[in-house]
C-alpha atoms as a PDB file:
ATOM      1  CA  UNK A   1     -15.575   8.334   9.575  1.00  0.00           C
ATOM      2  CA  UNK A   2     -13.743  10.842   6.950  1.00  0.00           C
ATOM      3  CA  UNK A   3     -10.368   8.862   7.357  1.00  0.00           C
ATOM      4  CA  UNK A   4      -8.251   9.031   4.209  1.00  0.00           C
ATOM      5  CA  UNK A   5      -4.252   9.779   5.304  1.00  0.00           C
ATOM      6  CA  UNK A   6      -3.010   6.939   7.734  1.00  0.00           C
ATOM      7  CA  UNK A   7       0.442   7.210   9.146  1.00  0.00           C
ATOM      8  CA  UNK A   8       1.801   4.113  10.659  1.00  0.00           C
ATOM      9  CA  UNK A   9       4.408   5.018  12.867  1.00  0.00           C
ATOM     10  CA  UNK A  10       6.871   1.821  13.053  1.00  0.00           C
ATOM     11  CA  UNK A  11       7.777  -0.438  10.525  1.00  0.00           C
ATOM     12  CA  UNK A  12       8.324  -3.974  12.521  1.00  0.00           C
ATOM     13  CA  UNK A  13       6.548  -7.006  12.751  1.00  0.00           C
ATOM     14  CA  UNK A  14       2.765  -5.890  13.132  1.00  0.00           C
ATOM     15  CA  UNK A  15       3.782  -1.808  11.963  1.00  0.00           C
ATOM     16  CA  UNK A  16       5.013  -3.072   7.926  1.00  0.00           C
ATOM     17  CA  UNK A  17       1.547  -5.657   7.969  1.00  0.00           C
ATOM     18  CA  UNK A  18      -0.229  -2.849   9.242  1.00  0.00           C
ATOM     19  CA  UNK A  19       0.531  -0.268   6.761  1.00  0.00           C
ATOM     20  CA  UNK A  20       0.332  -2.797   3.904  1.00  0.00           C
ATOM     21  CA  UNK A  21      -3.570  -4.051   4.702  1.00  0.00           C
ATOM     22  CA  UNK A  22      -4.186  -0.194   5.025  1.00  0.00           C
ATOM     23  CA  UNK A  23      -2.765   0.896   1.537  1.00  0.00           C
ATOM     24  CA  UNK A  24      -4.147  -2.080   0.141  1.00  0.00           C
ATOM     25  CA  UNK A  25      -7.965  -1.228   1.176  1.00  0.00           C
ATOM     26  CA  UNK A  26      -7.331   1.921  -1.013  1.00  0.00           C
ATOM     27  CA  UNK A  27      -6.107   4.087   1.925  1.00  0.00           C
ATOM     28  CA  UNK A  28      -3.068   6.779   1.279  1.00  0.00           C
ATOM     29  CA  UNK A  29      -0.648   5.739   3.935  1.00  0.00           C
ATOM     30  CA  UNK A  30       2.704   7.267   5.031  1.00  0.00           C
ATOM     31  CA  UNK A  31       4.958   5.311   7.253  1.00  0.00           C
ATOM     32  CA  UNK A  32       6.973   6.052   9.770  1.00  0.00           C
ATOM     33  CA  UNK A  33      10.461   5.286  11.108  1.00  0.00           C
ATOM     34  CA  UNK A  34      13.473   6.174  12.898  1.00  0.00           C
ATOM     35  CA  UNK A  35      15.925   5.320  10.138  1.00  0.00           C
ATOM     36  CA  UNK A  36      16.486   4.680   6.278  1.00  0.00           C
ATOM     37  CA  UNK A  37      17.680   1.268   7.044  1.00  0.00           C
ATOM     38  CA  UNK A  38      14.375   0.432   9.150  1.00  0.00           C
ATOM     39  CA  UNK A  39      12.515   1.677   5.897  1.00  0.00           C
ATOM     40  CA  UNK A  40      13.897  -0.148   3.630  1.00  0.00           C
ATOM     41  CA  UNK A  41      13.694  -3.165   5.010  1.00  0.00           C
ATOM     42  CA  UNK A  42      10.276  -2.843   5.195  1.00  0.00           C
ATOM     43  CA  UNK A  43       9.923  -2.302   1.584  1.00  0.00           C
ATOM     44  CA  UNK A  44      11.598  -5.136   1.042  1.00  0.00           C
ATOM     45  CA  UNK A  45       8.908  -7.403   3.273  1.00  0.00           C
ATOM     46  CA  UNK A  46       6.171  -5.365   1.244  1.00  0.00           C
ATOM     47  CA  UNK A  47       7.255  -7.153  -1.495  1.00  0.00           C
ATOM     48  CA  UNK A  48       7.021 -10.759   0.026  1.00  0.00           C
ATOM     49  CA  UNK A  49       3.442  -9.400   1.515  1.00  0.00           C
ATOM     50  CA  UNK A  50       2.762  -8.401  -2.289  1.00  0.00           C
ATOM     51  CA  UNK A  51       3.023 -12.085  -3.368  1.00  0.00           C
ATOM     52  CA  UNK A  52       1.154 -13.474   0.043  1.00  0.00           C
ATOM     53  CA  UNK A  53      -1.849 -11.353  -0.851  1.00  0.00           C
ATOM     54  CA  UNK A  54      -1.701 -12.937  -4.130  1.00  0.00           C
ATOM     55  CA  UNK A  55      -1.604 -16.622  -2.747  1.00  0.00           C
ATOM     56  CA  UNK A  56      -3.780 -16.463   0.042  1.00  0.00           C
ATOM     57  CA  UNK A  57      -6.375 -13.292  -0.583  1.00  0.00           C
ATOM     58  CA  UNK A  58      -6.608 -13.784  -5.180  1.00  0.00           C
ATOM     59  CA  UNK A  59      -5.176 -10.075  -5.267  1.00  0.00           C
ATOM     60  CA  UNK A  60      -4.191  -9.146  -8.594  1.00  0.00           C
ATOM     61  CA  UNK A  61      -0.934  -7.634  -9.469  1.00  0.00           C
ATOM     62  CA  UNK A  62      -2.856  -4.770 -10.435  1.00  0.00           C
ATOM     63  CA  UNK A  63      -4.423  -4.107  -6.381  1.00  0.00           C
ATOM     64  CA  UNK A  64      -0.612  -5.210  -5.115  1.00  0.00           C
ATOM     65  CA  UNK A  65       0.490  -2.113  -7.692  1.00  0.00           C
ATOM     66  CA  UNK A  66      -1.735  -0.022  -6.572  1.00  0.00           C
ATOM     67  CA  UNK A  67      -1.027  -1.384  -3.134  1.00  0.00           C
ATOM     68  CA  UNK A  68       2.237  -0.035  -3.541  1.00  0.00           C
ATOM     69  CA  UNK A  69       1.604   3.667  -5.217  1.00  0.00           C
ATOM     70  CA  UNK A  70      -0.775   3.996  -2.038  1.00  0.00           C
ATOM     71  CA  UNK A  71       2.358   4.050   0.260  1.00  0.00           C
ATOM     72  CA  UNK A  72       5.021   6.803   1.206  1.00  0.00           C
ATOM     73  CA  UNK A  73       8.379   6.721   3.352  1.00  0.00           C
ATOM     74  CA  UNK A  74       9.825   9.371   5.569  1.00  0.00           C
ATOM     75  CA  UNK A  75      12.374   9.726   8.591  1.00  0.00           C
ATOM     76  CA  UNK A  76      10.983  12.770   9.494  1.00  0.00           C
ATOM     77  CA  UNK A  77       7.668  12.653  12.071  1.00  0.00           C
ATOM     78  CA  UNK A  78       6.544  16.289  11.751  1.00  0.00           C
ATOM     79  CA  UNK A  79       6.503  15.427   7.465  1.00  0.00           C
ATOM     80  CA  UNK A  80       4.887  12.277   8.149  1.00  0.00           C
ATOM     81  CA  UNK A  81       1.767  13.649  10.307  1.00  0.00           C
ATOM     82  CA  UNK A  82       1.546  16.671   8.342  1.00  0.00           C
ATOM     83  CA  UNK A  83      -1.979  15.396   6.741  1.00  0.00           C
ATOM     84  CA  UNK A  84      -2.524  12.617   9.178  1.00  0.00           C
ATOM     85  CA  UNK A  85      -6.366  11.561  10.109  1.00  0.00           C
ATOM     86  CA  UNK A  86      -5.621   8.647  11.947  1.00  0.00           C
ATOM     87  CA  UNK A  87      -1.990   7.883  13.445  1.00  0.00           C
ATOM     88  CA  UNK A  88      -1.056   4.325  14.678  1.00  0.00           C
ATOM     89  CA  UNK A  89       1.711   3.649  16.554  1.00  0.00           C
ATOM     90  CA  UNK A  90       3.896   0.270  16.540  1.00  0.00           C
ATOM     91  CA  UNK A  91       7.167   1.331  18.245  1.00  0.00           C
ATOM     92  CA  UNK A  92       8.603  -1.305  20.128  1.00  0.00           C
ATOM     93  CA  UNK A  93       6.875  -2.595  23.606  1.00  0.00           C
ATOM     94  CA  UNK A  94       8.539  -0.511  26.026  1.00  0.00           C
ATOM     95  CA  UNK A  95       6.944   2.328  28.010  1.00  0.00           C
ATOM     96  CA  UNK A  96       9.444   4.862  27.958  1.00  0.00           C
ATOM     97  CA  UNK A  97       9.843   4.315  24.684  1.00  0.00           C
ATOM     98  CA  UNK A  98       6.322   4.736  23.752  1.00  0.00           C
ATOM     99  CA  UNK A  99       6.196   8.477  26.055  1.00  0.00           C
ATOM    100  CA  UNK A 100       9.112   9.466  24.469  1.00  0.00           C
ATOM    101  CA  UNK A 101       7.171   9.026  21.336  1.00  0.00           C
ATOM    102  CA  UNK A 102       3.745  10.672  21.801  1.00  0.00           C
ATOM    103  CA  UNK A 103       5.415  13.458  23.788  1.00  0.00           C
ATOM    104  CA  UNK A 104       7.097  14.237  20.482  1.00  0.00           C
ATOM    105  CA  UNK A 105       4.366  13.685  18.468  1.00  0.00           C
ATOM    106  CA  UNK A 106       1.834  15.756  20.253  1.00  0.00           C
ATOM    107  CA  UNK A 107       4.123  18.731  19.278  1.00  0.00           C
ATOM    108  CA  UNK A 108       4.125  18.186  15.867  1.00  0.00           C
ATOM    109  CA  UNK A 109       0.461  16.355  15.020  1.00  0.00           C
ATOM    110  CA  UNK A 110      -2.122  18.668  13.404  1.00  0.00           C
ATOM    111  CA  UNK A 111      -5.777  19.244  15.997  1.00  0.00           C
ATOM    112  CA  UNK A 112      -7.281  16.501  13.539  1.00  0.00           C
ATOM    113  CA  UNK A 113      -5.183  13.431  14.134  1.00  0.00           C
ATOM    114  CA  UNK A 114      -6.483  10.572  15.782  1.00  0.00           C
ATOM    115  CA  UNK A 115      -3.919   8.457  17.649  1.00  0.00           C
ATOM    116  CA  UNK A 116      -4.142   4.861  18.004  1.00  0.00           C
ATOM    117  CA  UNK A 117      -1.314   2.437  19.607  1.00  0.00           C
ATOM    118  CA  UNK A 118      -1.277  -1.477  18.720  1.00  0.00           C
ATOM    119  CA  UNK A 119       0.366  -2.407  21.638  1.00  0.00           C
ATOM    120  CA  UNK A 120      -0.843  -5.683  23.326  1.00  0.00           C
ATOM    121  CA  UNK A 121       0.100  -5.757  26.817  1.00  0.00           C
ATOM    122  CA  UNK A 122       0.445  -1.858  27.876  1.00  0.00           C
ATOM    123  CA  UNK A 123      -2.935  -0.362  28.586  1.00  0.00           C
ATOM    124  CA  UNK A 124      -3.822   3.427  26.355  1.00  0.00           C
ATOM    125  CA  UNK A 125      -4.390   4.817  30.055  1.00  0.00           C
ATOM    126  CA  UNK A 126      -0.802   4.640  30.750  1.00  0.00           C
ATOM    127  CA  UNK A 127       0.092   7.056  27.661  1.00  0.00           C
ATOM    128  CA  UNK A 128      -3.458   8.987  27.592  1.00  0.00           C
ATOM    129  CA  UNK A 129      -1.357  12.069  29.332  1.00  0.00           C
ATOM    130  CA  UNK A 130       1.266  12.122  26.902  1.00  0.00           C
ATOM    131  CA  UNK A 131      -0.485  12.177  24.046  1.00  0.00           C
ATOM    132  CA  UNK A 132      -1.539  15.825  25.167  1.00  0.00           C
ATOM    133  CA  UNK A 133      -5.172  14.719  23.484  1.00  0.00           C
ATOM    134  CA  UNK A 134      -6.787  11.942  25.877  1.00  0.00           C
ATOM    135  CA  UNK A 135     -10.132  12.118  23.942  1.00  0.00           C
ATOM    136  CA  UNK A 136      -8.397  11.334  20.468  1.00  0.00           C
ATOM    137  CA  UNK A 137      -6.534   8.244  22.238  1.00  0.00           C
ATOM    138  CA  UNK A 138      -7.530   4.382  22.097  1.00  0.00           C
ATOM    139  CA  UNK A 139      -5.768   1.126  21.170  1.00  0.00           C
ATOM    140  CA  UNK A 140      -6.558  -0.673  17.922  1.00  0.00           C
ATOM    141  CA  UNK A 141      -4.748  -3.799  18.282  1.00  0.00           C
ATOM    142  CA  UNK A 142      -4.152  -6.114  15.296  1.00  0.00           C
ATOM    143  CA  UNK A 143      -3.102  -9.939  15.125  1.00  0.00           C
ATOM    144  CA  UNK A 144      -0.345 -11.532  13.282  1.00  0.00           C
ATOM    145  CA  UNK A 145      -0.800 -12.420   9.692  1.00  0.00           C
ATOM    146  CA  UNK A 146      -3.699  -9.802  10.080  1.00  0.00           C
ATOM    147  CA  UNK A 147      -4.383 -10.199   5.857  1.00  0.00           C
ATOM    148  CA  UNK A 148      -5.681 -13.743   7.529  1.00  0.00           C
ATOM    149  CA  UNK A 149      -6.160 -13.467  10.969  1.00  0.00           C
ATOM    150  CA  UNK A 150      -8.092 -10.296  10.277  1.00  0.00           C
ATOM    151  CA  UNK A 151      -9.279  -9.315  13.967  1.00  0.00           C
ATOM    152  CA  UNK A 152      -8.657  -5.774  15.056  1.00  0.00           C
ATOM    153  CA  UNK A 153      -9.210  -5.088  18.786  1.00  0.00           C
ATOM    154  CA  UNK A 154     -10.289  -1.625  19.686  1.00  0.00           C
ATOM    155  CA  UNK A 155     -10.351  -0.733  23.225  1.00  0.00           C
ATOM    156  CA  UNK A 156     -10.993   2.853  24.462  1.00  0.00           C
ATOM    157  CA  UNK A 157      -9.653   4.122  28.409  1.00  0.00           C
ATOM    158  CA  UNK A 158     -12.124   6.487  30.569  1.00  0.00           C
ATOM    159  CA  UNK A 159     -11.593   9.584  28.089  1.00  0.00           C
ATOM    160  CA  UNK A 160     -11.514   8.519  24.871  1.00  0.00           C
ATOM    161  CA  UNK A 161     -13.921  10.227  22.907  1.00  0.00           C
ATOM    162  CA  UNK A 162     -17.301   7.681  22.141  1.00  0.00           C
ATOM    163  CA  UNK A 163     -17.526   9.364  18.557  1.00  0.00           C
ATOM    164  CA  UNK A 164     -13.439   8.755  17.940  1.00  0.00           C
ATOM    165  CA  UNK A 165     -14.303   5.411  19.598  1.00  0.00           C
ATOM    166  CA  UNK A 166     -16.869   4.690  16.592  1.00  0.00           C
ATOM    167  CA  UNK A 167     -14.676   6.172  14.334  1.00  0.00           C
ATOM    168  CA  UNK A 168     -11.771   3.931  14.607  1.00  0.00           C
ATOM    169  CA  UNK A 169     -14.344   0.826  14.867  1.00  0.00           C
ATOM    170  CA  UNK A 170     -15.392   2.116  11.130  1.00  0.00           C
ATOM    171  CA  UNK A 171     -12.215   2.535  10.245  1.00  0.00           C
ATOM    172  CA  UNK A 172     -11.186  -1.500  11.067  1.00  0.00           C
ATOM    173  CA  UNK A 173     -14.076  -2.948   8.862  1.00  0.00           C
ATOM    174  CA  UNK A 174     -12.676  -0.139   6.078  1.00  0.00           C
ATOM    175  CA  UNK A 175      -9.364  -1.896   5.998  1.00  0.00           C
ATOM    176  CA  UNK A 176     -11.046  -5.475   5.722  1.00  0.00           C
ATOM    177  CA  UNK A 177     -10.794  -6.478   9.731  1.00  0.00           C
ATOM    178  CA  UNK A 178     -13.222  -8.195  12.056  1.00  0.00           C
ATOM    179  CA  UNK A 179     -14.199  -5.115  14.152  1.00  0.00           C
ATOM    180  CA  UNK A 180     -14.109  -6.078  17.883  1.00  0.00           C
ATOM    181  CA  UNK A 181     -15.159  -3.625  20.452  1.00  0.00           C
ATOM    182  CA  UNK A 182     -13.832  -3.715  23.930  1.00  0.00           C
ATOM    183  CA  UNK A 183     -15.848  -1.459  26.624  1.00  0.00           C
ATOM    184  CA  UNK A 184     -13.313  -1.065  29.158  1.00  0.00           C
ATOM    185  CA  UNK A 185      -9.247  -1.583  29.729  1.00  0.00           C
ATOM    186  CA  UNK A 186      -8.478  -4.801  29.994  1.00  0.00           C
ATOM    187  CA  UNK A 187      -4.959  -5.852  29.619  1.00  0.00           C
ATOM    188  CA  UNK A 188      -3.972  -8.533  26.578  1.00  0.00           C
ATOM    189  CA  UNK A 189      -7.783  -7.551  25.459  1.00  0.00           C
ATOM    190  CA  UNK A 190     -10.215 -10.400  24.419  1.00  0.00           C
ATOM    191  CA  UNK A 191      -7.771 -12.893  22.746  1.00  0.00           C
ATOM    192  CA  UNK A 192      -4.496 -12.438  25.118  1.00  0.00           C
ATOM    193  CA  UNK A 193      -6.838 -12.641  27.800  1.00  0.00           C
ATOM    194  CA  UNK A 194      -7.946 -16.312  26.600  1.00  0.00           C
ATOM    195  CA  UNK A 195      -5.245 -17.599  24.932  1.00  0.00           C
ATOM    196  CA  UNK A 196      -2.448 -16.942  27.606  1.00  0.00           C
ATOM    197  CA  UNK A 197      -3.892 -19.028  30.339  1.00  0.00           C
ATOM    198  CA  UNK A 198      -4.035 -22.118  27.528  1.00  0.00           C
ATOM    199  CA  UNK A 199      -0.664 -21.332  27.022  1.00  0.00           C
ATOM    200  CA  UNK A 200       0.716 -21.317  30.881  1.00  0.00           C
ATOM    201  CA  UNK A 201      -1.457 -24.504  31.453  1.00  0.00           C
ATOM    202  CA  UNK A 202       0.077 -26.538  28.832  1.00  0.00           C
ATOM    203  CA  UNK A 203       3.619 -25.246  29.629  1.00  0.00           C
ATOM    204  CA  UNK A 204       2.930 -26.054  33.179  1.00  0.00           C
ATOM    205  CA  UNK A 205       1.893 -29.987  32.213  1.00  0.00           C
ATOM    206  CA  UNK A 206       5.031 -30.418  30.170  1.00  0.00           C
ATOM    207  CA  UNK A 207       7.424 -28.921  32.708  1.00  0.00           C
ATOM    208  CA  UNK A 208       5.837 -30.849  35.286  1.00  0.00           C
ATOM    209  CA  UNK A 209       6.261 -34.192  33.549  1.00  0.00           C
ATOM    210  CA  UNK A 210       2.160 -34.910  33.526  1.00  0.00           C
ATOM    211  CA  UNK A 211       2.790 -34.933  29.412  1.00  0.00           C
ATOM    212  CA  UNK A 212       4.545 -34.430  26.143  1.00  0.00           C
ATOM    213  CA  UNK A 213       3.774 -31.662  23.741  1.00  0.00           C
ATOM    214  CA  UNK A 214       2.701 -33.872  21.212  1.00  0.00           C
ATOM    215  CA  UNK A 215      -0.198 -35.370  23.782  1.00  0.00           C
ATOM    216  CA  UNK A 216      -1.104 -32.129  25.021  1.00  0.00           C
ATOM    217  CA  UNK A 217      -1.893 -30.950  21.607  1.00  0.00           C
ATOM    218  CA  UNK A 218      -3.203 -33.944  20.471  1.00  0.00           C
ATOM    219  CA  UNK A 219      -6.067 -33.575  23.691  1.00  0.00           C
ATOM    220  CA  UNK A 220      -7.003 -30.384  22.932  1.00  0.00           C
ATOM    221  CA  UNK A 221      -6.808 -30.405  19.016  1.00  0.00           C
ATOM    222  CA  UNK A 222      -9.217 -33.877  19.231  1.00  0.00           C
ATOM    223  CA  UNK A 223     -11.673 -32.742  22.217  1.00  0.00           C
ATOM    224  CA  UNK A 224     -12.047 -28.866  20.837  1.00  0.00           C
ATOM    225  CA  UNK A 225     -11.666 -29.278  17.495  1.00  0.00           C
ATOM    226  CA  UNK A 226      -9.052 -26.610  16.697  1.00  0.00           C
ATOM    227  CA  UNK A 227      -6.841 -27.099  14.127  1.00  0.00           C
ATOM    228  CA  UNK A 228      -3.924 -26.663  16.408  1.00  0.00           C
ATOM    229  CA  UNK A 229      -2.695 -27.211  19.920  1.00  0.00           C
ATOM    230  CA  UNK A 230      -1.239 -25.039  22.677  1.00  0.00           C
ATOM    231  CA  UNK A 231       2.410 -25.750  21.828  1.00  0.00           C
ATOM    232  CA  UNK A 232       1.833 -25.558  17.804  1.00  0.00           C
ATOM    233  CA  UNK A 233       0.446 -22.052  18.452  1.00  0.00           C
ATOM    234  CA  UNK A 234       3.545 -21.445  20.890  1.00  0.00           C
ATOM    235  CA  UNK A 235       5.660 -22.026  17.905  1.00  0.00           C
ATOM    236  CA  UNK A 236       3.763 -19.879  15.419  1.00  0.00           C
ATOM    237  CA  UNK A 237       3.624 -16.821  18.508  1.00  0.00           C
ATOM    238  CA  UNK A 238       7.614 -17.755  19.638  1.00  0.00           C
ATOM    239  CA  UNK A 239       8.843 -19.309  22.340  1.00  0.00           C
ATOM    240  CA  UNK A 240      11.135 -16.394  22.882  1.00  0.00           C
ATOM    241  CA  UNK A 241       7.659 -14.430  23.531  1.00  0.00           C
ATOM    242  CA  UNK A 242       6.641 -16.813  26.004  1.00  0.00           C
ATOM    243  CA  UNK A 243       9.869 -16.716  28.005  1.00  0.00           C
ATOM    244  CA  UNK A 244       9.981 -13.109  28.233  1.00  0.00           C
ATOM    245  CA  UNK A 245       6.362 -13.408  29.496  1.00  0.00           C
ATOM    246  CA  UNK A 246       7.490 -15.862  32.113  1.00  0.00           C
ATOM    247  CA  UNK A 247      10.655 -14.526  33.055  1.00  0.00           C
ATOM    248  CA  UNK A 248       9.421 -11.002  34.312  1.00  0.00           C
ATOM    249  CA  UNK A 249       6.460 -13.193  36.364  1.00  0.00           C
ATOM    250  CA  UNK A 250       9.135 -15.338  37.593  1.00  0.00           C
ATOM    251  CA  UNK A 251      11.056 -12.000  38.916  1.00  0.00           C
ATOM    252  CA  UNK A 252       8.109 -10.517  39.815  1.00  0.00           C
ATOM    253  CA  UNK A 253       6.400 -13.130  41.681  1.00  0.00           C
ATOM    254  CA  UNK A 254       9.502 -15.603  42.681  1.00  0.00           C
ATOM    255  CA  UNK A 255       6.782 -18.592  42.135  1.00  0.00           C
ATOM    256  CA  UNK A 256       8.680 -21.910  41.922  1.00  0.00           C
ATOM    257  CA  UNK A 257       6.903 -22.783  38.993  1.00  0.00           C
ATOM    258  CA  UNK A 258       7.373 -20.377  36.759  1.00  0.00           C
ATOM    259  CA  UNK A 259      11.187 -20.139  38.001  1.00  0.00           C
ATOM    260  CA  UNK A 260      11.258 -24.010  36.770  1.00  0.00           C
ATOM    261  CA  UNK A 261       9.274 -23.088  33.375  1.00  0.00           C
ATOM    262  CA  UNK A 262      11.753 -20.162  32.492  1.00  0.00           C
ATOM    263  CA  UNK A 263      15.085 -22.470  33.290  1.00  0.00           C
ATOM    264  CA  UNK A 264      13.235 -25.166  31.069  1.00  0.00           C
ATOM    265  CA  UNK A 265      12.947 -23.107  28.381  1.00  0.00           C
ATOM    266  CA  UNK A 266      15.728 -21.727  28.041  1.00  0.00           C
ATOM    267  CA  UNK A 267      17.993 -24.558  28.318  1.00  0.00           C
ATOM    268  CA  UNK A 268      15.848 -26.890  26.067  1.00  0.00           C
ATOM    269  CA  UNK A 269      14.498 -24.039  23.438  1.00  0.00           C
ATOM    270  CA  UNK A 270      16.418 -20.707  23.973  1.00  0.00           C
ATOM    271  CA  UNK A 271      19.577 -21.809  24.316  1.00  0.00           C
ATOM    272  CA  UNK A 272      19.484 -24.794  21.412  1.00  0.00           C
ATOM    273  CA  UNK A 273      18.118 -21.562  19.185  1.00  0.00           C
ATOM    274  CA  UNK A 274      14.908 -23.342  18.758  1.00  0.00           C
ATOM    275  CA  UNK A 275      12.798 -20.570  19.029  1.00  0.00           C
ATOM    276  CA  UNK A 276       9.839 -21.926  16.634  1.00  0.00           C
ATOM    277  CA  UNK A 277       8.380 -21.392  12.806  1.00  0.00           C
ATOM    278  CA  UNK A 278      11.089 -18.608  12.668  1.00  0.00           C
ATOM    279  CA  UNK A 279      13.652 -20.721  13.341  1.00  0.00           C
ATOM    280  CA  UNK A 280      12.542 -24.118  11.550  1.00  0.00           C
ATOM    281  CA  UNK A 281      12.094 -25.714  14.957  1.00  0.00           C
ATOM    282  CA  UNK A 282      10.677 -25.650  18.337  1.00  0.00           C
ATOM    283  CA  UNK A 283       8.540 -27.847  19.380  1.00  0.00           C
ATOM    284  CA  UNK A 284       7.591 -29.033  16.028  1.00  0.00           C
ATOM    285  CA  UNK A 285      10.188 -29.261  13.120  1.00  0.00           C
ATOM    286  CA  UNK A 286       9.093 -27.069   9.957  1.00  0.00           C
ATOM    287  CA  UNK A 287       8.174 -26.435   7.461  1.00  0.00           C
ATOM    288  CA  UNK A 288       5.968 -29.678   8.048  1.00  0.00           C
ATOM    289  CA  UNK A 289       5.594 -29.864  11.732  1.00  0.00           C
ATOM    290  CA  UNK A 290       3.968 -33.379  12.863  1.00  0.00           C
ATOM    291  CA  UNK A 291       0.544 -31.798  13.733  1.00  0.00           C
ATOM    292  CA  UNK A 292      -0.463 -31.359  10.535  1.00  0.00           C
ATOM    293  CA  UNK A 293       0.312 -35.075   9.354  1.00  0.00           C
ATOM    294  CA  UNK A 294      -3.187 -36.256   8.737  1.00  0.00           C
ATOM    295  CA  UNK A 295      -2.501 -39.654  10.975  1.00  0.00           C
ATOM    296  CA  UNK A 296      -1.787 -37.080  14.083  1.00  0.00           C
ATOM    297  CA  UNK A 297      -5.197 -37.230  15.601  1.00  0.00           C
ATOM    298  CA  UNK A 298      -5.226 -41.423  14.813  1.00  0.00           C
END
């Protein structure tokens, strides 16, 4: 793996965390987006990231600094793939979206470039054509917090290229990750794949009356020993996200259930704006939700 110019084509939640954990492992990394207002709001989250890698990693102002010289800014996506060996895309979660953007960026990429999405519930199959190099396709899909929750998933479709494959697996434990290869499609890869169904199953026991939240994530939290239950995590991921999941099953599938689930939601979450951590409440109150008092689990 020869990587050294990463472009990082989307500046949102994951695409800012992304390019930050990249530049900080000493990478030169150019990021992409649509906008100058998109960029500079994610130069103004670097900044916050700057002072979380201090807290929770013992970086020095020195590596944030450098941190920060390693990191460039365009509008433009021919300028920022120019030099790219590696390009990973964050645009938003929507599939025409996501063609629209590889057919353009197969135009202008240079025979070299490596692309890589992050998405987490649309399979690399699905944009392998557009990409106009199906060998030099895979996903590399990163975790929240990923300076902490440092797990990069990197799951190849039936063309990708077993050298690229390897490649990109280097390139995670470059950048500080827990390397996790996947050896065929699987949608919501390893840790969707696990952690949804825990999800769904304690939503299910709280909408149909068998429990509260607070004793559902009191079982688990006691009789696994994780240090936090279904709907603590639900908070930290957002109940928003869980709602959308539900609501396009619901259409999709007309199940009574989940019809039930999405009307809960909404009119005791959604609707009240308690949407989680981002909001200061969901099913916990923050920033000191109730799990985490030390007489919980008594």
């Amino acid at each position: 793996m020869d990587y050294k110019n990463i472009t990082i084509a989307g500046s949102g939640v994951l695409g800012y965390q992304i390019a930050f954990q990249t530049a900080f492992h000493g990478f030169h990394v150019t990021v992409y987006d649509i906008n100058d207002e998109a960029l500079e709001k994610a130069k103004a989250k670097f900044s916050d990231l700057g002072e979380a890698y201090k807290k929770d990693l013992n970086a020095t102002q020195q590596q944030i600094d450098r941190t920060s010289q390693n990191l460039s800014y365009t509008t433009d996506l021919a300028e920022a793939v120019k030099d790219a060996d590696l390009l990973i895309e964050a645009v938003p979660e929507n599939p025409a979206i996501k063609t629209d953007f590889y057919k353009k960026l197969a135009k202008v990429a240079p025979e070299k470039t490596v692309f890589a999405t992050n998405s987490s519930t649309l399979l690399p199959s699905q944009f392998a054509e557009a990409t106009g190099r199906p060998s030099k396709f895979l996903a590399l899909h990163f975790a929240n917090t990923i300076w902490i929750h440092n797990t990069a998933e990197i799951m190849g479709h039936a063309q990708t290229d077993p050298k690229v494959f390897d490649d990109v697996l280097a390139f995670a434990k470059a950048i500080g990750m827990l390397a996790l290869p996947l050896h065929k499609e699987q949608p919501g890869y390893i840790l969707n794949s696990l952690l949804v169904p825990l999800l769904s199953a304690a939503t299910r026991l709280l909408v149909t009356e068998v429990a509260d939240p607070q004793t559902i994530d009191k079982t688990w939290m006691k009789a696994t020993g994780a240090p936090t239950g279904p709907f603590g995590i639900l908070d930290i991921v957002g109940i928003m996200t869980a709602y959308n999941i539900d609501k396009i099953a619901a259409e999709k599938t007309q199940d009574e259930l989940k019809i039930k689930t999405v009307n809960y939601l909404k009119e005791n979450y959604i609707d009240k704006n308690k949407l989680g951590v981002s909001t200061g409440e969901g099913f916990y109150k923050y920033p000191n939700p109730a799990y985490k008092d030390p007489d919980f689990l008594k």
